[in-house]
PDB file of N, CA and C in Angstrom:
ATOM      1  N   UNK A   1      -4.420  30.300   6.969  1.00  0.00           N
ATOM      2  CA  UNK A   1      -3.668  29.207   7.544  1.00  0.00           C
ATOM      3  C   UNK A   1      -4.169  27.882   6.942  1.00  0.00           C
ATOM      4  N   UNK A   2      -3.683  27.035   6.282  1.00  0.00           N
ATOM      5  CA  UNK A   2      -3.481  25.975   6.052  1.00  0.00           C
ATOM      6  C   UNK A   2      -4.454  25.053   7.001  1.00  0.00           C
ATOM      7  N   UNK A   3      -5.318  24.346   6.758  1.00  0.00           N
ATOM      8  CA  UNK A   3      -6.087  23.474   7.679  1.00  0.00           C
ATOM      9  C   UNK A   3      -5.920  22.124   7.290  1.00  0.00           C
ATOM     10  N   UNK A   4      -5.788  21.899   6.080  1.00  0.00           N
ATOM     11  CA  UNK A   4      -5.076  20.313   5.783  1.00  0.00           C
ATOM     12  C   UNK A   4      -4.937  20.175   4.281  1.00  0.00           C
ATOM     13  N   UNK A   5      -4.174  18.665   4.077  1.00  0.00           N
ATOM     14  CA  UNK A   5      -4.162  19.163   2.318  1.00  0.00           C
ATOM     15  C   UNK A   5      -4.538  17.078   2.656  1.00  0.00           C
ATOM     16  N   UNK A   6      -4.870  17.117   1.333  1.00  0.00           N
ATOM     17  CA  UNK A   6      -5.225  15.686   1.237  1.00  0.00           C
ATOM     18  C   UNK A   6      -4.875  15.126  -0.704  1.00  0.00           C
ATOM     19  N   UNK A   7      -4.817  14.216  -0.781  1.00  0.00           N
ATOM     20  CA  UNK A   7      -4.227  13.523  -1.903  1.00  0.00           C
ATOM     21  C   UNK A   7      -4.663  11.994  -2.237  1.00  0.00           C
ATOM     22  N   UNK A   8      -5.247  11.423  -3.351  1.00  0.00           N
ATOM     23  CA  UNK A   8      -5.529  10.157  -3.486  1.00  0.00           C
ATOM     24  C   UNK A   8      -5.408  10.400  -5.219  1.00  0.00           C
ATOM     25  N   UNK A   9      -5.276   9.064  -5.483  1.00  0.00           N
ATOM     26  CA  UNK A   9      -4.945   7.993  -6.968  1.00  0.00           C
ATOM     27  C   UNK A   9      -5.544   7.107  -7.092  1.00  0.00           C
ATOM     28  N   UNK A  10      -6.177   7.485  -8.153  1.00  0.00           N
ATOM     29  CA  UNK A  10      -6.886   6.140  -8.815  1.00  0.00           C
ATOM     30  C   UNK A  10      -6.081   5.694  -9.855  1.00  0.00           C
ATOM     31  N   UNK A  11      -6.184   4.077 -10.110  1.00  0.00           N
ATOM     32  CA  UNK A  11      -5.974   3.894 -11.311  1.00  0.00           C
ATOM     33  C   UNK A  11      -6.995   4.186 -12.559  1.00  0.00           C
ATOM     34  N   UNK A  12      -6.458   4.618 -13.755  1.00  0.00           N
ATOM     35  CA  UNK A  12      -7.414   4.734 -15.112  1.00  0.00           C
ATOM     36  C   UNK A  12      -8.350   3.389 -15.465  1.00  0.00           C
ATOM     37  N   UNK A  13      -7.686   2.407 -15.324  1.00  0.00           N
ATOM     38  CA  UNK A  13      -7.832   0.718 -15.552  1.00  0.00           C
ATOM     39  C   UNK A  13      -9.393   0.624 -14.978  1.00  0.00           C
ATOM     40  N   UNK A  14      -8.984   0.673 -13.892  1.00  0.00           N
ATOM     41  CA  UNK A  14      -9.965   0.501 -12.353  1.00  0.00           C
ATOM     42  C   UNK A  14     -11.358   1.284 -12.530  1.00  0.00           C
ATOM     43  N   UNK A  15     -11.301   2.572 -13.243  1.00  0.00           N
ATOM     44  CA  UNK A  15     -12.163   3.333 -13.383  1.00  0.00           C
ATOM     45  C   UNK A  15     -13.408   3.122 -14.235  1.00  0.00           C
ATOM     46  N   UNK A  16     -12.555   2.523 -15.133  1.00  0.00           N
ATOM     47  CA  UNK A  16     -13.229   2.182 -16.713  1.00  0.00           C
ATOM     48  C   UNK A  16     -13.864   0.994 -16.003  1.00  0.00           C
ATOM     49  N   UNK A  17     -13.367   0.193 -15.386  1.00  0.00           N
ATOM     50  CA  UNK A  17     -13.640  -1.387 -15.646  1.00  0.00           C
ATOM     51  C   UNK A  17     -15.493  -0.938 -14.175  1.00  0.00           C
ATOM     52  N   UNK A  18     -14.844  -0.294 -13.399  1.00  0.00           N
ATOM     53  CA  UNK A  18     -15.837   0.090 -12.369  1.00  0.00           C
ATOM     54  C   UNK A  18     -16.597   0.537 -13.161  1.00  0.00           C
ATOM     55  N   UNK A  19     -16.883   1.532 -14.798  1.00  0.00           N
ATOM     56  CA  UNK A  19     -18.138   1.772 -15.274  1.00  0.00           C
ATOM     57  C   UNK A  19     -18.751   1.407 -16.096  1.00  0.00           C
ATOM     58  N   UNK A  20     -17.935   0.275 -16.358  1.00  0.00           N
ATOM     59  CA  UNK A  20     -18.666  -1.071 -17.394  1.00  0.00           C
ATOM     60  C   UNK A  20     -19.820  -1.868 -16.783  1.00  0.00           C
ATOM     61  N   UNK A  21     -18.873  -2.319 -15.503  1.00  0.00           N
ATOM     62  CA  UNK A  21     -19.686  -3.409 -14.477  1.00  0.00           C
ATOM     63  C   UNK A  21     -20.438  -2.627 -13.142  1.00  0.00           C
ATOM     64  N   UNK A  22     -19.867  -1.746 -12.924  1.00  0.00           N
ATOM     65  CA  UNK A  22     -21.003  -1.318 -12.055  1.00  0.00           C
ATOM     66  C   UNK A  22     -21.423   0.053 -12.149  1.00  0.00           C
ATOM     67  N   UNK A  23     -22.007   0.386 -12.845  1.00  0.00           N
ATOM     68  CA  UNK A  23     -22.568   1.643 -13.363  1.00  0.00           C
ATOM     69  C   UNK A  23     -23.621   2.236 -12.360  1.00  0.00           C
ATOM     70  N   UNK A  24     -23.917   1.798 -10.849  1.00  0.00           N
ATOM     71  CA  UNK A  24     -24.528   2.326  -9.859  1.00  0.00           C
ATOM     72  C   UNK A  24     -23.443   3.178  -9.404  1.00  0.00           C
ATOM     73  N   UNK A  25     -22.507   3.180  -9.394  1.00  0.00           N
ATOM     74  CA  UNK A  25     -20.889   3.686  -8.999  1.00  0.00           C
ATOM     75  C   UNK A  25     -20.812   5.203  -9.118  1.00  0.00           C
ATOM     76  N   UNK A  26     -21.233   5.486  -9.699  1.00  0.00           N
ATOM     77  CA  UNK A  26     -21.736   6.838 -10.868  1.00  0.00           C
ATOM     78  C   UNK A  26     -22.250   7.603 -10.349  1.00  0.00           C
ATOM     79  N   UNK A  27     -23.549   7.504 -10.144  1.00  0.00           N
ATOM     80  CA  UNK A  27     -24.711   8.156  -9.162  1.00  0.00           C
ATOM     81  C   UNK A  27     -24.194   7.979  -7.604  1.00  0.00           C
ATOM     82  N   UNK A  28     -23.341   6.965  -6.918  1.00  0.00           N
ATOM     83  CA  UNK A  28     -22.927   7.125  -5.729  1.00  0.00           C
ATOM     84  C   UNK A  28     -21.922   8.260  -5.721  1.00  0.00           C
ATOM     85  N   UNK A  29     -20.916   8.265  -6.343  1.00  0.00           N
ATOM     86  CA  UNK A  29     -20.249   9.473  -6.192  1.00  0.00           C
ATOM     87  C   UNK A  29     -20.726  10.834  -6.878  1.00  0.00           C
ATOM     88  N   UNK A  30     -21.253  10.509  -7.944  1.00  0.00           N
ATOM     89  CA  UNK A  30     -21.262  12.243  -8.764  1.00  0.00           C
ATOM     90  C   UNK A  30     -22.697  12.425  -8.183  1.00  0.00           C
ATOM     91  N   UNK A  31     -22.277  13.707  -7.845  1.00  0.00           N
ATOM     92  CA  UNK A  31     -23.793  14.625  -7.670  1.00  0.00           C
ATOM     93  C   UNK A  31     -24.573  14.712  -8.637  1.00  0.00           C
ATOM     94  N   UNK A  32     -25.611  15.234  -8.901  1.00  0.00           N
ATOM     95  CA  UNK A  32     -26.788  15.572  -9.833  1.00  0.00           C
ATOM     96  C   UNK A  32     -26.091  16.150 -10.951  1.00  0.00           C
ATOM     97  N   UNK A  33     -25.447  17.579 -10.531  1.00  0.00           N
ATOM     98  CA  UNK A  33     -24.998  18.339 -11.260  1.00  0.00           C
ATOM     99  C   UNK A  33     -23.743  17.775 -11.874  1.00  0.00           C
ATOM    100  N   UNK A  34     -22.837  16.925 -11.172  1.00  0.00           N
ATOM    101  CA  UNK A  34     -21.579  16.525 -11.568  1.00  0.00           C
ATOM    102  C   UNK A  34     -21.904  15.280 -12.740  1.00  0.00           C
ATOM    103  N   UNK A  35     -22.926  14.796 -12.436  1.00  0.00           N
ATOM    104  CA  UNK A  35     -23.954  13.420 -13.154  1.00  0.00           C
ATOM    105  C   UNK A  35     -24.002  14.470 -14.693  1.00  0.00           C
ATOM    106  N   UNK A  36     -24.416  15.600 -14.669  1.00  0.00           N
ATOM    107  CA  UNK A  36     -25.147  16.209 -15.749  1.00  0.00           C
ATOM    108  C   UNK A  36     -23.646  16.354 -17.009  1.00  0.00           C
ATOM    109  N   UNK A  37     -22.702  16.855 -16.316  1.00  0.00           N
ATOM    110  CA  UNK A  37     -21.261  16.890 -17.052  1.00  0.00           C
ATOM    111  C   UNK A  37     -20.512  15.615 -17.494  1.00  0.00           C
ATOM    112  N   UNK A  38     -20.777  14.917 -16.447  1.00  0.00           N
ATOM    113  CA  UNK A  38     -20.211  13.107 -17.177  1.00  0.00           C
ATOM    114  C   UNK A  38     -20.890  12.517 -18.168  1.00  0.00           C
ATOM    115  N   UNK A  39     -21.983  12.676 -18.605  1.00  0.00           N
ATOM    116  CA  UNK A  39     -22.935  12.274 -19.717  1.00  0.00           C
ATOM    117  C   UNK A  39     -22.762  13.216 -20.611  1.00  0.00           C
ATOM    118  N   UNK A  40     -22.104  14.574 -20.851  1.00  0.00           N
ATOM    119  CA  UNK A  40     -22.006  14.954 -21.733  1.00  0.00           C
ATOM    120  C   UNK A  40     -20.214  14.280 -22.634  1.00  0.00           C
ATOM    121  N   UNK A  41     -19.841  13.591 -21.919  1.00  0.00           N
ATOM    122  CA  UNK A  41     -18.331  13.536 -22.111  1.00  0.00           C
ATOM    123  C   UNK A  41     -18.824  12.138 -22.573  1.00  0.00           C
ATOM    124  N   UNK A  42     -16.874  11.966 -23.106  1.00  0.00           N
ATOM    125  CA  UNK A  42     -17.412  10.522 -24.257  1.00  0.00           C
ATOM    126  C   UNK A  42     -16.387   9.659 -23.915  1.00  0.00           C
ATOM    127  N   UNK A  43     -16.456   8.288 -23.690  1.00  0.00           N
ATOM    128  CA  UNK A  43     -14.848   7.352 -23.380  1.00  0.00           C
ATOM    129  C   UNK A  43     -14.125   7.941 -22.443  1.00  0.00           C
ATOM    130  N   UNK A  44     -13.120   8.129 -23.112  1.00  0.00           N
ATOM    131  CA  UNK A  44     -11.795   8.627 -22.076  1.00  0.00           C
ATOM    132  C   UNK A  44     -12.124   9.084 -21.353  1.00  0.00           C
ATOM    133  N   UNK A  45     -13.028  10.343 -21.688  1.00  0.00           N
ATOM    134  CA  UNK A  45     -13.048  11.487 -20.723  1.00  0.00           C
ATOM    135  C   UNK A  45     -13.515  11.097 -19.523  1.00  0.00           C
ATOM    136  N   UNK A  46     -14.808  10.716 -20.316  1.00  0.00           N
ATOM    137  CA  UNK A  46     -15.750  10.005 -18.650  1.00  0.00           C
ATOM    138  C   UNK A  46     -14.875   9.323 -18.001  1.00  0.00           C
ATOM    139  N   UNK A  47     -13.876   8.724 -18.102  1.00  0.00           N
ATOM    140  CA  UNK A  47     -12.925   8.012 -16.854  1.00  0.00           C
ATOM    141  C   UNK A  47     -12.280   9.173 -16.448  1.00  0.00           C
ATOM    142  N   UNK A  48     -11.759   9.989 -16.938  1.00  0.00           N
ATOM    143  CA  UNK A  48     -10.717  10.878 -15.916  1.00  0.00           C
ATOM    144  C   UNK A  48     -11.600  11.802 -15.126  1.00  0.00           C
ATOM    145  N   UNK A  49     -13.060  12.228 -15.916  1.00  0.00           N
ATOM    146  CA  UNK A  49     -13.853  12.854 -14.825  1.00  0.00           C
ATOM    147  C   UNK A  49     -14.356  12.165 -14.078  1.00  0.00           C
ATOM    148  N   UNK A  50     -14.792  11.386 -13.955  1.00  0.00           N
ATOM    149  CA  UNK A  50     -15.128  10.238 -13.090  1.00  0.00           C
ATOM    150  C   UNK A  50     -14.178   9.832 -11.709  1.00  0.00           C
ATOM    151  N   UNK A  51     -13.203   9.639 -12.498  1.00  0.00           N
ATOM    152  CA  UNK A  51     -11.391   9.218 -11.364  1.00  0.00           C
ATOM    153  C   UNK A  51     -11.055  10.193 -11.045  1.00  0.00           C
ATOM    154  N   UNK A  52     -11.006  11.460 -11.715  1.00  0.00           N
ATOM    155  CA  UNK A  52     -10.615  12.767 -10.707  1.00  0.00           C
ATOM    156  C   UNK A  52     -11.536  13.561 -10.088  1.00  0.00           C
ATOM    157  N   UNK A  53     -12.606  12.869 -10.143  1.00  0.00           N
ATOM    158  CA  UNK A  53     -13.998  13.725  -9.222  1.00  0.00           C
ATOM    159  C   UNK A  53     -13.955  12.899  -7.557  1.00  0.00           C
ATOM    160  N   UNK A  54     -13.597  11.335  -7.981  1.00  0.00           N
ATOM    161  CA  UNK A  54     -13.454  10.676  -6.573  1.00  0.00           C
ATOM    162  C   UNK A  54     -12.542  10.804  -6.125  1.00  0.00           C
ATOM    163  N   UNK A  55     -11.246  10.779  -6.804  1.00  0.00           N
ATOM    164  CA  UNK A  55      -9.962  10.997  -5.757  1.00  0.00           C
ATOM    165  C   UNK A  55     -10.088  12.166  -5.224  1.00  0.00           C
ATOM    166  N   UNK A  56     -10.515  13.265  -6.027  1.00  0.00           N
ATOM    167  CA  UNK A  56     -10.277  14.791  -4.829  1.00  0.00           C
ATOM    168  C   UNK A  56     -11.484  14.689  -3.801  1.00  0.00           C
ATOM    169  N   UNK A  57     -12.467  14.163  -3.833  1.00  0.00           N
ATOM    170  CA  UNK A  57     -13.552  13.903  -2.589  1.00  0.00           C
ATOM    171  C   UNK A  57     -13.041  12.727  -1.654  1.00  0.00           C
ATOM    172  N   UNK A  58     -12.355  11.594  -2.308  1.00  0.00           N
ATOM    173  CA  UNK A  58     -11.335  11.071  -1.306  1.00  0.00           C
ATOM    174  C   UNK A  58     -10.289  11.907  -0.487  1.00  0.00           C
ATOM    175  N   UNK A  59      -9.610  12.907  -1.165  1.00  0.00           N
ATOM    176  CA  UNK A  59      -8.637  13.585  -0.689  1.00  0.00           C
ATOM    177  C   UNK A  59      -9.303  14.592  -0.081  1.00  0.00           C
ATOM    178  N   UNK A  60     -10.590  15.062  -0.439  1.00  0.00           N
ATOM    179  CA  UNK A  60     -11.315  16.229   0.502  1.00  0.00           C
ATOM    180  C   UNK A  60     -11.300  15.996   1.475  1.00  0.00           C
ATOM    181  N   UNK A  61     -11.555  14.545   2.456  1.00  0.00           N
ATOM    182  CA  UNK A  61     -12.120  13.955   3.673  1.00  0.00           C
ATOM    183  C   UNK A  61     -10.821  13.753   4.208  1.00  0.00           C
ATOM    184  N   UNK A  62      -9.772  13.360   3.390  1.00  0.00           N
ATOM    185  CA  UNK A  62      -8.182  13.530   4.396  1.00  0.00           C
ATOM    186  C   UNK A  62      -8.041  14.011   4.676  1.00  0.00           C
ATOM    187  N   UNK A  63      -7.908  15.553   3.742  1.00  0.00           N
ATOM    188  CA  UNK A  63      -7.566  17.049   4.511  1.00  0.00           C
ATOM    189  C   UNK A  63      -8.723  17.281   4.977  1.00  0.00           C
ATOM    190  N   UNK A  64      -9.758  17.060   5.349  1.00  0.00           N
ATOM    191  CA  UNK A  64     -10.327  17.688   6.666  1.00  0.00           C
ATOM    192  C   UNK A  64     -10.829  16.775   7.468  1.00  0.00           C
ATOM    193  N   UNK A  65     -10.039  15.962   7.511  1.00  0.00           N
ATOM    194  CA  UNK A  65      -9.676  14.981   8.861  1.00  0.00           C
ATOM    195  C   UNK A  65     -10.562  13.913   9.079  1.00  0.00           C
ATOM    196  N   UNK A  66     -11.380  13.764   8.683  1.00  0.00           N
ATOM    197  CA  UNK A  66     -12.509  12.518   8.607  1.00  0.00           C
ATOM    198  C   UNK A  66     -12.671  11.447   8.300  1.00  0.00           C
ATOM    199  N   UNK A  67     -12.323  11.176   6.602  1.00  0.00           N
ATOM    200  CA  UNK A  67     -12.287   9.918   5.872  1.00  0.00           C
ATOM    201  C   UNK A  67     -13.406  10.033   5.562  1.00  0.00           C
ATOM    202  N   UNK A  68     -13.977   9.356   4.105  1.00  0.00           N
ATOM    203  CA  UNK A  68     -15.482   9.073   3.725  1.00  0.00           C
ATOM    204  C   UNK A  68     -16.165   8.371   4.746  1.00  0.00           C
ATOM    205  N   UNK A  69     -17.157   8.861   5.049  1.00  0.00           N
ATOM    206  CA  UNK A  69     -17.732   7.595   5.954  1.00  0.00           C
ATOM    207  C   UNK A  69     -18.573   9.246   6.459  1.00  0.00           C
ATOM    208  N   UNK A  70     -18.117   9.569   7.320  1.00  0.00           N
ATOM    209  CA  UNK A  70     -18.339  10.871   7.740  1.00  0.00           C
ATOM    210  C   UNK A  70     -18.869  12.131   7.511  1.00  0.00           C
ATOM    211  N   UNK A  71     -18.311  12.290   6.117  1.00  0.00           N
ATOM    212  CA  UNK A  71     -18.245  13.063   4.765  1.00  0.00           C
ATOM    213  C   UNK A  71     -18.626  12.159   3.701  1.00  0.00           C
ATOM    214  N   UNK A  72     -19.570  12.203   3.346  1.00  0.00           N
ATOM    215  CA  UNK A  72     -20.299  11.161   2.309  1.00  0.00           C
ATOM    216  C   UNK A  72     -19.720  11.900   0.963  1.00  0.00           C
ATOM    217  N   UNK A  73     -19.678  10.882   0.178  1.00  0.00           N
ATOM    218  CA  UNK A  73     -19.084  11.459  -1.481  1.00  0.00           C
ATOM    219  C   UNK A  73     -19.790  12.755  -2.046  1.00  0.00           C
ATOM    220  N   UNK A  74     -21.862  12.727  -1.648  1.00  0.00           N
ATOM    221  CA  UNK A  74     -22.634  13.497  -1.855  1.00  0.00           C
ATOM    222  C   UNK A  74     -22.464  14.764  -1.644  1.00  0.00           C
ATOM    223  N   UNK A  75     -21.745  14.688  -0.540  1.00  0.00           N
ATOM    224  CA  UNK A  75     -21.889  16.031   0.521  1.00  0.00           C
ATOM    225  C   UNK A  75     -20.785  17.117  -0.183  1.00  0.00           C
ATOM    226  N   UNK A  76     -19.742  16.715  -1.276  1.00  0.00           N
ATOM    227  CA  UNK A  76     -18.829  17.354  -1.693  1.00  0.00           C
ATOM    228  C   UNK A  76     -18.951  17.256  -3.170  1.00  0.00           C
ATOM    229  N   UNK A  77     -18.960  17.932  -3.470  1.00  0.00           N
ATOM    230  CA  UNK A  77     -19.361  18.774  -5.341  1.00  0.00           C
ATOM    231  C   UNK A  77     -18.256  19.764  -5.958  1.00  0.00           C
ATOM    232  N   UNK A  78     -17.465  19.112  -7.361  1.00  0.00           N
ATOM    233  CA  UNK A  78     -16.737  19.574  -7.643  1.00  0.00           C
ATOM    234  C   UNK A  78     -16.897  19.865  -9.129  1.00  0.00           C
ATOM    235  N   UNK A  79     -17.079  20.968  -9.688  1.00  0.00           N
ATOM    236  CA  UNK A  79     -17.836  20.960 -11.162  1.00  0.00           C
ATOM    237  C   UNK A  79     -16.558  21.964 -11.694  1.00  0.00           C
ATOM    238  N   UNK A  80     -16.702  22.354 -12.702  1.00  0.00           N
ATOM    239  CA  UNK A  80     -15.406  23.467 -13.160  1.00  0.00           C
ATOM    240  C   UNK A  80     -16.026  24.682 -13.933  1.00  0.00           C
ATOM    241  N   UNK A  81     -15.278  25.588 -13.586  1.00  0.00           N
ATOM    242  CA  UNK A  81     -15.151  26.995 -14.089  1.00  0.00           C
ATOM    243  C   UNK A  81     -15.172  26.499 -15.604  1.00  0.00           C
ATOM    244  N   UNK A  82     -15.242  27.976 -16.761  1.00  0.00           N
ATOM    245  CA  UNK A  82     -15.725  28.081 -18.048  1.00  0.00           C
ATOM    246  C   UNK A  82     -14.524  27.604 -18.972  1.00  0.00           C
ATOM    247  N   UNK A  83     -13.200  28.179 -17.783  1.00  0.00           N
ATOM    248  CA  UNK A  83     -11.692  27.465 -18.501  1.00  0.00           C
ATOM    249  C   UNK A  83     -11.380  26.340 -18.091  1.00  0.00           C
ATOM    250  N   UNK A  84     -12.313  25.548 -17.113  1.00  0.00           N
ATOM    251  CA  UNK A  84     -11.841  24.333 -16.933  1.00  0.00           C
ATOM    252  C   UNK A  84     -11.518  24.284 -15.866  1.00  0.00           C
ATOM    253  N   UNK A  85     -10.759  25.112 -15.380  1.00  0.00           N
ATOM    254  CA  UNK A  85     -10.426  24.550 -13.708  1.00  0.00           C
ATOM    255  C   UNK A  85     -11.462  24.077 -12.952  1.00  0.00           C
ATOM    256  N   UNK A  86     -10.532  23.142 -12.433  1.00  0.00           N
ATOM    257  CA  UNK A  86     -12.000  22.452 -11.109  1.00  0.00           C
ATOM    258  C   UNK A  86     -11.974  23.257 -10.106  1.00  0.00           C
ATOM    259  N   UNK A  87     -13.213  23.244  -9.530  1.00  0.00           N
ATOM    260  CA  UNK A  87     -13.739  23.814  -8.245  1.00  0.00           C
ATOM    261  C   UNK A  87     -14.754  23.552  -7.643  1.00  0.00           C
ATOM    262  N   UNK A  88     -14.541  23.395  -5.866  1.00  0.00           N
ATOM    263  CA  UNK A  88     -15.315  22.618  -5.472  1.00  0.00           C
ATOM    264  C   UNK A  88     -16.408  23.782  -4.553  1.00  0.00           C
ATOM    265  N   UNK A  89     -17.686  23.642  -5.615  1.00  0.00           N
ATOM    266  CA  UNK A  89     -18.880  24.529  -5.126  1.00  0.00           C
ATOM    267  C   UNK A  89     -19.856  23.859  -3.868  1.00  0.00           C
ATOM    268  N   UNK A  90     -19.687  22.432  -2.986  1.00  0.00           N
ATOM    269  CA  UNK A  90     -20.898  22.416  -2.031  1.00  0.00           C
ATOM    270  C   UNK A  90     -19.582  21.677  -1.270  1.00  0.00           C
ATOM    271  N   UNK A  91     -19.544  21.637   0.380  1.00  0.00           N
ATOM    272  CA  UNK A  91     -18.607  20.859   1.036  1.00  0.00           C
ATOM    273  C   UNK A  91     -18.916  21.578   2.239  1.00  0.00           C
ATOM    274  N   UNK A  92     -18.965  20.695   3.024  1.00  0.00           N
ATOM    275  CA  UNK A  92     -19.107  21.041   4.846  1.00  0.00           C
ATOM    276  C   UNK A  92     -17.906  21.953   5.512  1.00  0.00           C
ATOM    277  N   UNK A  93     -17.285  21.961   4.466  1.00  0.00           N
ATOM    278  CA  UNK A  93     -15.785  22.799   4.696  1.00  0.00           C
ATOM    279  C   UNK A  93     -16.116  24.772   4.780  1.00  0.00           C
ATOM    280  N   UNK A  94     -15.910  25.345   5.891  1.00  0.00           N
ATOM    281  CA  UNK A  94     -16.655  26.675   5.434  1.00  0.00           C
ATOM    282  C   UNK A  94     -14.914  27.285   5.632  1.00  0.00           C
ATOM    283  N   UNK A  95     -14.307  27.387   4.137  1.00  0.00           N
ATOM    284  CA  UNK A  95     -13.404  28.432   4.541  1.00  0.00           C
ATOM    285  C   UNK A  95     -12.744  28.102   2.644  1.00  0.00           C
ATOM    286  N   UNK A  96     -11.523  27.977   2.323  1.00  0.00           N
ATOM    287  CA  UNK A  96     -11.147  28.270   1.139  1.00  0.00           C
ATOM    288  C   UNK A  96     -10.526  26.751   0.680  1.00  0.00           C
ATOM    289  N   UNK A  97     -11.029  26.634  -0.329  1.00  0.00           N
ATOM    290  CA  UNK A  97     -10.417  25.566  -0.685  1.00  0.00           C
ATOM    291  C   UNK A  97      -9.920  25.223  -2.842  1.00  0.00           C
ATOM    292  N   UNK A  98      -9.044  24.449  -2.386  1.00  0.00           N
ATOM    293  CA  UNK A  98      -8.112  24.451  -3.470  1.00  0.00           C
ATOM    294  C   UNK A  98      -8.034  23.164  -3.773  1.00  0.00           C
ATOM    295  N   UNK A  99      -8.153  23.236  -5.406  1.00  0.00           N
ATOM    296  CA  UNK A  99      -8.594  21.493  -6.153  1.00  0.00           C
ATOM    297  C   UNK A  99      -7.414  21.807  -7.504  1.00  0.00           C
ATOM    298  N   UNK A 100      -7.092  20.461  -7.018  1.00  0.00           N
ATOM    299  CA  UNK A 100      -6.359  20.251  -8.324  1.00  0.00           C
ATOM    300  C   UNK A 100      -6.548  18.806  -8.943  1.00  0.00           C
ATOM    301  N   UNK A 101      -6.362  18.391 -10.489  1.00  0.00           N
ATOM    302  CA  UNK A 101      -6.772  16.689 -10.601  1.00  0.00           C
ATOM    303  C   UNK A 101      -5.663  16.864 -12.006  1.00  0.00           C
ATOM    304  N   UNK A 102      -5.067  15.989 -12.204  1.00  0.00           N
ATOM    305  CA  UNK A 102      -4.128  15.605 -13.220  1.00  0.00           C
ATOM    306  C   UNK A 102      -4.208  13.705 -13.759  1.00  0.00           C
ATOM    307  N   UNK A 103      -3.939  13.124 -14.907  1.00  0.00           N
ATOM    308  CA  UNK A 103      -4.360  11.902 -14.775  1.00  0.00           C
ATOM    309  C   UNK A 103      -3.058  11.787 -16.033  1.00  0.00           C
ATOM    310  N   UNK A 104      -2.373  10.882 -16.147  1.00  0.00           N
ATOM    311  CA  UNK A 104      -2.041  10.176 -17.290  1.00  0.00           C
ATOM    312  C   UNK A 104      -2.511   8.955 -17.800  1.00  0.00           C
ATOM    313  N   UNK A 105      -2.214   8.285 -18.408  1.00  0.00           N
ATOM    314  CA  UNK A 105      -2.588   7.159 -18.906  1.00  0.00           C
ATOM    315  C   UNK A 105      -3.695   5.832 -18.283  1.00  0.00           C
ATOM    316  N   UNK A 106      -2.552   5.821 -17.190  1.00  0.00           N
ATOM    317  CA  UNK A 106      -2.892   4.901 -16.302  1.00  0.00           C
ATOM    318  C   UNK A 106      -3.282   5.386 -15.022  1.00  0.00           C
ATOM    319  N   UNK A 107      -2.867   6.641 -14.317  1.00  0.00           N
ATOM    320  CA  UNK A 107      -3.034   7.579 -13.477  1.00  0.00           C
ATOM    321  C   UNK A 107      -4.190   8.588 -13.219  1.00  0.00           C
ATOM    322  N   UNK A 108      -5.123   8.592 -12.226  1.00  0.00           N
ATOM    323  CA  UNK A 108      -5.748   9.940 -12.290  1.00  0.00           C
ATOM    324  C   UNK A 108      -5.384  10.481 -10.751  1.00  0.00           C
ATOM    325  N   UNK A 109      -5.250  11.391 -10.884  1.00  0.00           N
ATOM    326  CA  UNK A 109      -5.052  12.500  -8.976  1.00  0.00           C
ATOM    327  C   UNK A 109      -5.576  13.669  -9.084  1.00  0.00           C
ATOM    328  N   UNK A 110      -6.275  13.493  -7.594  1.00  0.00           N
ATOM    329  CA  UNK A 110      -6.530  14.122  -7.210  1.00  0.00           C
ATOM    330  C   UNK A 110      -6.282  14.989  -5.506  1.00  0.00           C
ATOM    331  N   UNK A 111      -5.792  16.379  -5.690  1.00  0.00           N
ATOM    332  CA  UNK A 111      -5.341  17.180  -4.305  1.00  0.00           C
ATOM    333  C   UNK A 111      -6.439  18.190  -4.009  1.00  0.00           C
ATOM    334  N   UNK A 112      -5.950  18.229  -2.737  1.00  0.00           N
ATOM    335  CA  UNK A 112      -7.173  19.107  -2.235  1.00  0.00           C
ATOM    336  C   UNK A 112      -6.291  20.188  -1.142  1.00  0.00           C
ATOM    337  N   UNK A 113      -6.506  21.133  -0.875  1.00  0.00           N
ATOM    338  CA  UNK A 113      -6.008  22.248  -0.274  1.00  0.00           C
ATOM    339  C   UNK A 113      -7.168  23.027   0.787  1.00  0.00           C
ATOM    340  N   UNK A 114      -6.983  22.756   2.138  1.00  0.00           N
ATOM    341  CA  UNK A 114      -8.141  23.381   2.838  1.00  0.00           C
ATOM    342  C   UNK A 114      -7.160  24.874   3.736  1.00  0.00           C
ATOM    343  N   UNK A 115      -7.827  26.016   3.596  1.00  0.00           N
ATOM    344  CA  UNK A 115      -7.148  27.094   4.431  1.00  0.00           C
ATOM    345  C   UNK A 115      -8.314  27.993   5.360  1.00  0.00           C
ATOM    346  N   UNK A 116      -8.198  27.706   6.166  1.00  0.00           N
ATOM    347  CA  UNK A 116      -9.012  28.665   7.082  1.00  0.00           C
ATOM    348  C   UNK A 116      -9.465  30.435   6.362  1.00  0.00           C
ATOM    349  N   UNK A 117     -10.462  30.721   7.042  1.00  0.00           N
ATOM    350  CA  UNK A 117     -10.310  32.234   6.556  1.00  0.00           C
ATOM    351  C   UNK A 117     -10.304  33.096   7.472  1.00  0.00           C
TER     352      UNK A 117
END
């Protein structure tokens, strides 16, 4: 059963400009491990992993009813499988959950899918 779905957008713009000037930004949202994958990535990338690691931990805390504040950015860890798909391995959430992140240009999103088990 379906327990909530949640959804947030960043802009690309916003992302970049947040890791020029405030590069504490970084370590507040990415975990250790998520920290270890953004330093391997170069320009671009680091913005869309960056923008689609916070919007789906933004969207994690919608669908399960809280809002950040509650659910700290820390507390939710989203790293990816060997083909790439994201998946979210640490979260206060104990049941099944479903990540998706897409970004164009100017766009990054991120959804989140929570289902009971």
């Amino acid at each position: 059963m379906i327990y909530g779905i949640g959804v947030d957008i960043v802009e690309t713009e916003r992302i970049q400009e947040i890791i020029l000037k405030n590069p504490k930004f970084i370590s507040r949202v990415l975990t250790q491990k998520e920290q270890a994958c953004f330093v391997s990535l170069k320009g671009r990338r680091q913005v869309e992993y960056l923008g689609g690691r916070f919007a789906c931990k933004e969207a994690f805390s919608k669908a399960f009813g809280t809002g950040i504040g509650k659910v700290g950015l820390q507390d939710i860890e989203i790293l990816s499988l060997a083909t790439g798909q994201p998946i979210v391995t640490n979260s206060p959430f104990d049941g099944n959950i479903f990540v998706s992140i897409s970004h164009t240009d100017s766009c990054i999103i991120g959804q989140i899918v929570l289902e009971t088990k």
